[in-house]
PDB file of N, CA and C in Angstrom:
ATOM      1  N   UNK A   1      73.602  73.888 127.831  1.00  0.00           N
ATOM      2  CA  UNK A   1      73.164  75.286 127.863  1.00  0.00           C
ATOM      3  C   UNK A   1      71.816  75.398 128.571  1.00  0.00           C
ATOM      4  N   UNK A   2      70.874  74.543 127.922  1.00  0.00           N
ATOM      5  CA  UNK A   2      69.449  74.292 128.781  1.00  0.00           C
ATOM      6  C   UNK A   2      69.797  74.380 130.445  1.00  0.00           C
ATOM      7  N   UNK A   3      70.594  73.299 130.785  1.00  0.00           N
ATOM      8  CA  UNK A   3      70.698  73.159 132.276  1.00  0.00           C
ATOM      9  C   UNK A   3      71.190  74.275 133.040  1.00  0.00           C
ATOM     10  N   UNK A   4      71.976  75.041 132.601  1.00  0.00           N
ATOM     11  CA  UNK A   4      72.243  76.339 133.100  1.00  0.00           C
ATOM     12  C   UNK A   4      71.043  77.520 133.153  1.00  0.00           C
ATOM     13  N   UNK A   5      70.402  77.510 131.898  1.00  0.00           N
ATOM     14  CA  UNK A   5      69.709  78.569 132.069  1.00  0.00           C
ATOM     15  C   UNK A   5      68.708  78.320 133.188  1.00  0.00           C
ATOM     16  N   UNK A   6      67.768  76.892 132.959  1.00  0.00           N
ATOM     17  CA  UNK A   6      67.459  76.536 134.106  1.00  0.00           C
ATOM     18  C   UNK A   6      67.283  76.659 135.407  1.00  0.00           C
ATOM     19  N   UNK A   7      68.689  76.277 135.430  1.00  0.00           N
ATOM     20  CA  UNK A   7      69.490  76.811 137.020  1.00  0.00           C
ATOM     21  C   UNK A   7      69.565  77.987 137.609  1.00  0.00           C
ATOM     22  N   UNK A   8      69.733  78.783 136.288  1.00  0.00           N
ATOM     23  CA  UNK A   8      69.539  80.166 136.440  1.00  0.00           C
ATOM     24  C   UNK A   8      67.994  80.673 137.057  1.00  0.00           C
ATOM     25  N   UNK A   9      67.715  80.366 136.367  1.00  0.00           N
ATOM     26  CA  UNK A   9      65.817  80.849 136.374  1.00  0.00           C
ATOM     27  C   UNK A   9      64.846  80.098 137.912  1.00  0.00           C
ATOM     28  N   UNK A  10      65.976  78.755 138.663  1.00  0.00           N
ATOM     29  CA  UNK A  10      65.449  78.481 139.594  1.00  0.00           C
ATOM     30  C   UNK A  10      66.102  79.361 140.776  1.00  0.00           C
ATOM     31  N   UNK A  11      67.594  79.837 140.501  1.00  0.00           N
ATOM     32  CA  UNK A  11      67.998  80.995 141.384  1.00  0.00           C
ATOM     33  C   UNK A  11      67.091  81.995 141.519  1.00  0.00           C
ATOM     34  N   UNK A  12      66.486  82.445 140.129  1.00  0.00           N
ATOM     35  CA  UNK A  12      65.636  84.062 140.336  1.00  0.00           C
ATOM     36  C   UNK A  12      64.393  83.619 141.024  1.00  0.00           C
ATOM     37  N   UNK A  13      64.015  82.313 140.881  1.00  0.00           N
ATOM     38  CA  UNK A  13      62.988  82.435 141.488  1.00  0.00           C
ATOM     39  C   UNK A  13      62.992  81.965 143.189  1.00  0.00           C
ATOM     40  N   UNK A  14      64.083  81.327 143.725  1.00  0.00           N
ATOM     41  CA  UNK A  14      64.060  81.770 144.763  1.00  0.00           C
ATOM     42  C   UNK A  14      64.180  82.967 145.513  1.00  0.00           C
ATOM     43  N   UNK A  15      65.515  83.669 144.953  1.00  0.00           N
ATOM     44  CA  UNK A  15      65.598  85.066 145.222  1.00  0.00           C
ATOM     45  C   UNK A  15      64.221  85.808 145.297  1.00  0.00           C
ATOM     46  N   UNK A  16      62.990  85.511 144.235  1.00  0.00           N
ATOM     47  CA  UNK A  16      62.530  86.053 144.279  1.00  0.00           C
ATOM     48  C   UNK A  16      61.030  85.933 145.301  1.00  0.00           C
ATOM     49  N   UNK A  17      61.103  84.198 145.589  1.00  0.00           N
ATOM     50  CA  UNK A  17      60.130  84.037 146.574  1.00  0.00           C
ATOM     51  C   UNK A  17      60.390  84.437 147.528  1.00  0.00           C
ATOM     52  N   UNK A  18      61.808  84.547 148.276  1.00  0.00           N
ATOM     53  CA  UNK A  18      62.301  85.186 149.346  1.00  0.00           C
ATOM     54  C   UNK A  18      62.001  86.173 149.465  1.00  0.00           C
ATOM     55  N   UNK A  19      62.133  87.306 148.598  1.00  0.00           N
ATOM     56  CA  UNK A  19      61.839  88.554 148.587  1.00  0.00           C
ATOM     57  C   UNK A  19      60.767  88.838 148.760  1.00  0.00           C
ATOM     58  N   UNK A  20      59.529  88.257 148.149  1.00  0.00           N
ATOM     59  CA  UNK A  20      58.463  88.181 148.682  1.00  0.00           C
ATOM     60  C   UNK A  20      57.961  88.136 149.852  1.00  0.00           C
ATOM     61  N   UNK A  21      58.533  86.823 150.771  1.00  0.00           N
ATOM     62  CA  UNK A  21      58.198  86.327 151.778  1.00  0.00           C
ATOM     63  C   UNK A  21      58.560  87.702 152.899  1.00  0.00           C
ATOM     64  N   UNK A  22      59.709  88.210 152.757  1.00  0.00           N
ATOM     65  CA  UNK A  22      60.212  89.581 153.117  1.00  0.00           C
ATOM     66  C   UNK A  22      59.814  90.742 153.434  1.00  0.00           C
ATOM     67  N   UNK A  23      59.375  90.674 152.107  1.00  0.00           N
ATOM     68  CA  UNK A  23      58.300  91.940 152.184  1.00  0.00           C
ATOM     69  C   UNK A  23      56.899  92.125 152.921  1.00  0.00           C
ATOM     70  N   UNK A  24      56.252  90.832 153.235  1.00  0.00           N
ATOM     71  CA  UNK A  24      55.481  90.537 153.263  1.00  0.00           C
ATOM     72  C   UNK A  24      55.239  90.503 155.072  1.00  0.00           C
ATOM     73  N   UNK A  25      56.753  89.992 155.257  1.00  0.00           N
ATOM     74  CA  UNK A  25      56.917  89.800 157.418  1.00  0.00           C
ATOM     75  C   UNK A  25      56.887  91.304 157.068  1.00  0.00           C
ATOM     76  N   UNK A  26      57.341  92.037 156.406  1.00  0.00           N
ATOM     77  CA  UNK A  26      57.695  93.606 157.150  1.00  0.00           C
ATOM     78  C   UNK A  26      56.427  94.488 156.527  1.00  0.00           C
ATOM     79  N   UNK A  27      55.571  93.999 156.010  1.00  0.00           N
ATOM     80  CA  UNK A  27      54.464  94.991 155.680  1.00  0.00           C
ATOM     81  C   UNK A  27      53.554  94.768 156.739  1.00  0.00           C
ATOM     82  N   UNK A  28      53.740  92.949 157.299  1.00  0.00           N
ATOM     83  CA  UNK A  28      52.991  92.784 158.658  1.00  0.00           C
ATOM     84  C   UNK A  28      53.394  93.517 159.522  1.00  0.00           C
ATOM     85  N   UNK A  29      54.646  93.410 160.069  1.00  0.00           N
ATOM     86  CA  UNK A  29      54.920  93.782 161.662  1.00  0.00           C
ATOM     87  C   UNK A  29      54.690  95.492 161.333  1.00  0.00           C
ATOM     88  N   UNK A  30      54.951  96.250 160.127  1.00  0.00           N
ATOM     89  CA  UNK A  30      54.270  97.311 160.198  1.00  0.00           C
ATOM     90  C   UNK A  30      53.080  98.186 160.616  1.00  0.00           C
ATOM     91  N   UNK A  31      52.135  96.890 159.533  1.00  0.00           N
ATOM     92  CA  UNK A  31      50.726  96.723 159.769  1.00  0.00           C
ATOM     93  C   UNK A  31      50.304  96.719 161.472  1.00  0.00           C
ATOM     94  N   UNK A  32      50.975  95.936 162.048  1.00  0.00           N
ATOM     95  CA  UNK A  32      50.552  95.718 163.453  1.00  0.00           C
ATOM     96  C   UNK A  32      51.094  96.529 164.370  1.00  0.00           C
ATOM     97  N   UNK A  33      51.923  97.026 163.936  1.00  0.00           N
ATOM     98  CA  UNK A  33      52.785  98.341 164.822  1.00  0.00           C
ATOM     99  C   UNK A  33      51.984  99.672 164.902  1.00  0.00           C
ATOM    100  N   UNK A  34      51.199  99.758 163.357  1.00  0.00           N
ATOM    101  CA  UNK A  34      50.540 100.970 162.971  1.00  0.00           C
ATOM    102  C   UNK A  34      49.378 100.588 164.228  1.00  0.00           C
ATOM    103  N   UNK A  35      48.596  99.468 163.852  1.00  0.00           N
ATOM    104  CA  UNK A  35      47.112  99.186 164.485  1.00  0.00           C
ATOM    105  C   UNK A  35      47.470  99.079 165.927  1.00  0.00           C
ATOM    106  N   UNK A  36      48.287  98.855 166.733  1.00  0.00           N
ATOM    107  CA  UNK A  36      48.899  99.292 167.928  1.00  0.00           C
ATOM    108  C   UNK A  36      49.477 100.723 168.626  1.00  0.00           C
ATOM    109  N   UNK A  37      49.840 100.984 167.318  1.00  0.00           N
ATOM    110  CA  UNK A  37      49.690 103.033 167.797  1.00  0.00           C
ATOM    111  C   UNK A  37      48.657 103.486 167.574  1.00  0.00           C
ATOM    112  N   UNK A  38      47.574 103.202 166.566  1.00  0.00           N
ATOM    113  CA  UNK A  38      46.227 103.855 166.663  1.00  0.00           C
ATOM    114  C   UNK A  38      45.187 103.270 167.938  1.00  0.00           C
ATOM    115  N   UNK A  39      45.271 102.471 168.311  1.00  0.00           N
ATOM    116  CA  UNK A  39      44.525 101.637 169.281  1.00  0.00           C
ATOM    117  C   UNK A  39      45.201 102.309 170.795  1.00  0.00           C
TER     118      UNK A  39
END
């Protein structure tokens, strides 16, 4: 039962570093899109 939940909890946390990482390219290329139309 341990090893599953485990397993489980290392799924969410990839899912969830991914998601991160995600968010993070697209708040950039935003970021730089914005500072390229104001410039």
């Amino acid at each position: 039962m341990m090893g599953v939940v485990t397993d489980g909890w290392g799924y969410v946390q990839a899912v969830y570093g991914i998601t991160i990482l995600v968010f993070v390219a697209y708040a950039a290329s935003l970021w730089m899109r914005r500072n390229e139309l104001g410039s």
